[in-house]
Protein backbone atom coordinates (compact mmCIF):
# COMPACT_ATOMS: atom_id res chain seq x y z
CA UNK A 1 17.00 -9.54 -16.02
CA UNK A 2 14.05 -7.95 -18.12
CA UNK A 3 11.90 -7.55 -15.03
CA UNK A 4 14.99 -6.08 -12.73
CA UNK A 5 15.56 -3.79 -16.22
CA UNK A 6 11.41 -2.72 -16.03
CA UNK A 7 11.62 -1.65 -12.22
CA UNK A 8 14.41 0.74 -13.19
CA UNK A 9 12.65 2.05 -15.85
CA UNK A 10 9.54 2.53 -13.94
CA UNK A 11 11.27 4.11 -10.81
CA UNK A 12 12.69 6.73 -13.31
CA UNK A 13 9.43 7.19 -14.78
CA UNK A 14 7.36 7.47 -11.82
CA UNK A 15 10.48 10.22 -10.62
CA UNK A 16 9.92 12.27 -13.87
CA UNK A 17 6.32 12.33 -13.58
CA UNK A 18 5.53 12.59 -10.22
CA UNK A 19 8.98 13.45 -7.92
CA UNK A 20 8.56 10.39 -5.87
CA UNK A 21 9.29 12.13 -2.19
CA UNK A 22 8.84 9.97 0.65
CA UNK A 23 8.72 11.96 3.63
CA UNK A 24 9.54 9.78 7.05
CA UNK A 25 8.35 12.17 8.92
CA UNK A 26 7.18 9.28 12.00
CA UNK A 27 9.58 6.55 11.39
CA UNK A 28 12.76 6.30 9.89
CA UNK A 29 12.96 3.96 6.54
CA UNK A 30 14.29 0.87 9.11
CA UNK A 31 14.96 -2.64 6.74
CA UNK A 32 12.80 -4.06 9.26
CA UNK A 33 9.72 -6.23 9.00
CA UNK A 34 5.96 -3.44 8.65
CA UNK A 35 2.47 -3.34 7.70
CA UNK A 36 2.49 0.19 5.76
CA UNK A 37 -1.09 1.46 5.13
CA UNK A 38 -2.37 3.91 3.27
CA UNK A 39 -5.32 5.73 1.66
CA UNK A 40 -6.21 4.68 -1.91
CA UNK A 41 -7.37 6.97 -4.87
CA UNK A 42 -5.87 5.29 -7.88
CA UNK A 43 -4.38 2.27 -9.50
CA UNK A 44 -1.10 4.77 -9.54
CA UNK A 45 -1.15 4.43 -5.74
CA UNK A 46 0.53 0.70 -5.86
CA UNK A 47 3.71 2.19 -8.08
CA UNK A 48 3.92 5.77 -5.90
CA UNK A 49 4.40 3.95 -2.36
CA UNK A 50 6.60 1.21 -3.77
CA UNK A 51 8.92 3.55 -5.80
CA UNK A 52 9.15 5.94 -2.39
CA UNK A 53 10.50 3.16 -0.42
CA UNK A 54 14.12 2.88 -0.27
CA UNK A 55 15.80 -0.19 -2.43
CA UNK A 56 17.00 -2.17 0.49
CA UNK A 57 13.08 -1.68 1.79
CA UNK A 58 11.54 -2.39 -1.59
CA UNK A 59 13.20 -5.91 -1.98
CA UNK A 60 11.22 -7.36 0.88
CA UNK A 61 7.72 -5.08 1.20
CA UNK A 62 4.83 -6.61 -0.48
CA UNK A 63 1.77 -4.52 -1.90
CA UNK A 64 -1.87 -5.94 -2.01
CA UNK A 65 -3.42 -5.56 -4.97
CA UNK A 66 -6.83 -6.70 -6.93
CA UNK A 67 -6.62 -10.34 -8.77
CA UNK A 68 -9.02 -9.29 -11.22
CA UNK A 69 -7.78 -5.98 -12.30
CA UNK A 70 -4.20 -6.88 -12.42
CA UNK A 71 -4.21 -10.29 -14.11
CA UNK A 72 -6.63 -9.24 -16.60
CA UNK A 73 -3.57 -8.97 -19.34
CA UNK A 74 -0.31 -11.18 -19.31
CA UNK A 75 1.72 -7.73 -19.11
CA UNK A 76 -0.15 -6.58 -16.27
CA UNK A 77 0.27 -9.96 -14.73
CA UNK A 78 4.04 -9.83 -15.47
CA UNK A 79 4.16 -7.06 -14.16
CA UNK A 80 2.50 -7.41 -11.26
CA UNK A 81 4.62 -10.66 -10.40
CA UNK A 82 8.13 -10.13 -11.50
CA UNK A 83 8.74 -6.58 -11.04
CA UNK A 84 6.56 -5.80 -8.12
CA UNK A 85 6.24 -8.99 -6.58
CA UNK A 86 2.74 -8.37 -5.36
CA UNK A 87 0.24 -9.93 -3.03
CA UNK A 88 -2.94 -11.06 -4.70
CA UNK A 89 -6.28 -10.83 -3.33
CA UNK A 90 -9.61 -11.69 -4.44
CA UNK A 91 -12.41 -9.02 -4.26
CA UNK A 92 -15.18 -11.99 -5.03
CA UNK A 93 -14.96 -14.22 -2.25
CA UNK A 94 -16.27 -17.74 -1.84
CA UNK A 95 -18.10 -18.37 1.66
CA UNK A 96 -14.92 -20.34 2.39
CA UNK A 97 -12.12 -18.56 1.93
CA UNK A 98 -10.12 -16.08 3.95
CA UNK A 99 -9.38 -13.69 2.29
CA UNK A 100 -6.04 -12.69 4.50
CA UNK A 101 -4.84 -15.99 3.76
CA UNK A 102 -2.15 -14.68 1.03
CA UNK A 103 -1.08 -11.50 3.86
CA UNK A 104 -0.48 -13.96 6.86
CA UNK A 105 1.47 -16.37 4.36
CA UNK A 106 3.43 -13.03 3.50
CA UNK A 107 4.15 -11.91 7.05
CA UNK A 108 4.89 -15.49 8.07
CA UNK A 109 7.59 -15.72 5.62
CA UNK A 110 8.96 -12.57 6.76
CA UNK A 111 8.23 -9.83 4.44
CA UNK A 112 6.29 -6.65 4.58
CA UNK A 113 3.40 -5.58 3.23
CA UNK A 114 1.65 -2.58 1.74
CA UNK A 115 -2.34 -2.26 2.40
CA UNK A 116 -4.92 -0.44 1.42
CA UNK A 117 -7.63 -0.95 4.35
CA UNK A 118 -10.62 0.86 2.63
CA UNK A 119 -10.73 -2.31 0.25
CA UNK A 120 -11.40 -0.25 -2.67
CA UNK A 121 -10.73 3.22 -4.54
CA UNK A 122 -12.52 6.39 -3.45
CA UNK A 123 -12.68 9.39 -4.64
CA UNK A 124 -13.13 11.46 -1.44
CA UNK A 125 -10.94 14.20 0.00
CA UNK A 126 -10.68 11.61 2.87
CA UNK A 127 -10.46 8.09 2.94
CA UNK A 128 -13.72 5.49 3.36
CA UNK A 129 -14.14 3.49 6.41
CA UNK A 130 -11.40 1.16 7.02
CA UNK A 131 -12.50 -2.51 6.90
CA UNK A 132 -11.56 -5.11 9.55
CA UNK A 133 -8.85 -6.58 7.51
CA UNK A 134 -5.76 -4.09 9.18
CA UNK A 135 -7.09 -5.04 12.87
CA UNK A 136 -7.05 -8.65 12.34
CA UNK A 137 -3.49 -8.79 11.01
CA UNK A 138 -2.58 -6.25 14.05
CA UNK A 139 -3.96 -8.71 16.44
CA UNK A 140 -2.46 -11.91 14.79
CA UNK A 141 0.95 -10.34 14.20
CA UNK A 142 1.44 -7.63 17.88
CA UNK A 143 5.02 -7.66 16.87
CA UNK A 144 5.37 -5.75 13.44
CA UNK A 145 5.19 -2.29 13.92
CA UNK A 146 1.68 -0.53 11.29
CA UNK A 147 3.17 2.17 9.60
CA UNK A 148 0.31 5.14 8.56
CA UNK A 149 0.94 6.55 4.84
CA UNK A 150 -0.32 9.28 3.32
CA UNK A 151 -0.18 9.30 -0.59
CA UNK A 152 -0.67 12.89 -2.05
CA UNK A 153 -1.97 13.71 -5.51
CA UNK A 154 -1.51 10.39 -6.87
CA UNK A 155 -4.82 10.28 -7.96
CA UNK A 156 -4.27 13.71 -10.03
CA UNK A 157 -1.25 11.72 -11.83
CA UNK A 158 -4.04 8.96 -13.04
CA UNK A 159 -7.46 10.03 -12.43
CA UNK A 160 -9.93 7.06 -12.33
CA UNK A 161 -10.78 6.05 -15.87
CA UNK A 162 -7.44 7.24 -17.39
CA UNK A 163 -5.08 5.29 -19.22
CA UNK A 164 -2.27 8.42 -19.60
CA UNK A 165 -0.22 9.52 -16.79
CA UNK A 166 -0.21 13.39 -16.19
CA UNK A 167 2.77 15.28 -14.94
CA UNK A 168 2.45 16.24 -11.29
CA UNK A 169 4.25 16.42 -8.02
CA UNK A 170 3.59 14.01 -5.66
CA UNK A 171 4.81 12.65 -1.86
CA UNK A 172 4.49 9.87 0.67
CA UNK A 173 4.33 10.77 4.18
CA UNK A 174 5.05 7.84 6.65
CA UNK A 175 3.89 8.63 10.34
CA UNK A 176 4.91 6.89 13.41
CA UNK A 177 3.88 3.34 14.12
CA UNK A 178 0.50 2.60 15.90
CA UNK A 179 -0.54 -0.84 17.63
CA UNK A 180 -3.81 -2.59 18.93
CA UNK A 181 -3.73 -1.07 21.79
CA UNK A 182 -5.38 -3.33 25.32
CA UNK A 183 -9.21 -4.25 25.19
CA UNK A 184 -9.58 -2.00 21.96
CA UNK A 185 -12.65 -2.75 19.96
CA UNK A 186 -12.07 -3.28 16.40
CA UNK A 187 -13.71 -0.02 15.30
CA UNK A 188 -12.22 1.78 17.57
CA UNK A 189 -8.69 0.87 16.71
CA UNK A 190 -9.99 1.29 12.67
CA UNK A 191 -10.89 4.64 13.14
CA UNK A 192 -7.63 5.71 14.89
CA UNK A 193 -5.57 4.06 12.26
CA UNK A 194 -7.92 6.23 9.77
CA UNK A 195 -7.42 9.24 11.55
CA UNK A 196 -3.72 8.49 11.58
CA UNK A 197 -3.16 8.67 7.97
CA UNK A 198 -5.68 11.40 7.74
CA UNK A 199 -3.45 13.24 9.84
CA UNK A 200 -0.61 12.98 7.65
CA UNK A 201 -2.20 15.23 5.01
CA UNK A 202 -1.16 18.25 5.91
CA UNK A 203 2.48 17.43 7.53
């Protein structure tokens, strides 16, 4: 009840402060099973592309985010867990573990997920080099379609080092589903799925 009570709060906070338009401009908002990725420029960017999906989308996508950011506080934590159900990963890795263990358990139990495939922030007009994280799940899962984002301004709503949000209109733009496509080399694919959300920019 309290965490179902927090979402609505937050998706009429994030509304207030920021408009929350999601633009489909690629793909319609289809209740059906995605890998959305998009570029990454702030914390913010996890709440923005959650609160633009539509409810029925929201209840089953996923978003990755950092273990040792968000768990750092229990309300973080809680938050992370109960209201946006999200997908942990660890940006320390041991020599033995794969680290898109926690995605593939995701996507094998059905849901969607949200990615980020530079791995970290940046602070770039465009986004870093994607790393080899969106290819593999492409190649292990040919059947869910990989949905390009682009997140505008969010990083103007909270800058890097910030703690207080700052009024300002923002938008997700969702282009039209890409796949792996025959005898494409991972880099090759990476750097059309970066040019694909690139592209989305100025839509």
């Amino acid at each position: 009840m309290l965490a179902t009570l927090m979402s609505y709060f937050l998706l009429g906070l994030v509304r207030v402060l920021t408009g929350s338009q999601a633009r489909w401009w690629g793909c319609p908002p289809k209740a059906e099973q995605r890998i959305y990725f998009a570029n990454h420029q702030s914390h913010a960017d996890l709440v923005m592309i959650w609160a633009a999906l539509p409810k029925e989308l929201r209840a089953r996508t996923r978003a990755i985010a950092a273990r040792d950011y968000w768990t750092k506080t229990p309300f973080k934590q809680w938050l992370t867990t109960a209201v946006f159900n999200v997908i942990y990963v660890s940006r320390e890795r041991t020599a033995d573990e794969d680290p898109l263990e926690p995605l593939i358990e995701a996507l094998d139990h059905g849901d969607s997920i949200i990615l980020f495939p530079e791995g970290t922030r940046g602070n770039a007009e465009e986004p870093q080099a994607f790393k080899a994280g969106l290819y593999n799940l492409a190649l292990k899962f040919p059947n869910i379609e990989l949905i390009p984002a682009w997140i505008n301004n969010v990083q103007r709503v909270m800058p890097k080092g910030e703690v207080v949000p700052v009024p300002v209109l923002c938008s997700v733009t969702f282009g039209a589903p890409i796949r792996v496509m025959a005898g494409e080399e991972r880099r090759a694919f990476l750097d059309r799925a970066r040019a694909a959300v690139i592209a989305l920019r100025d839509v």
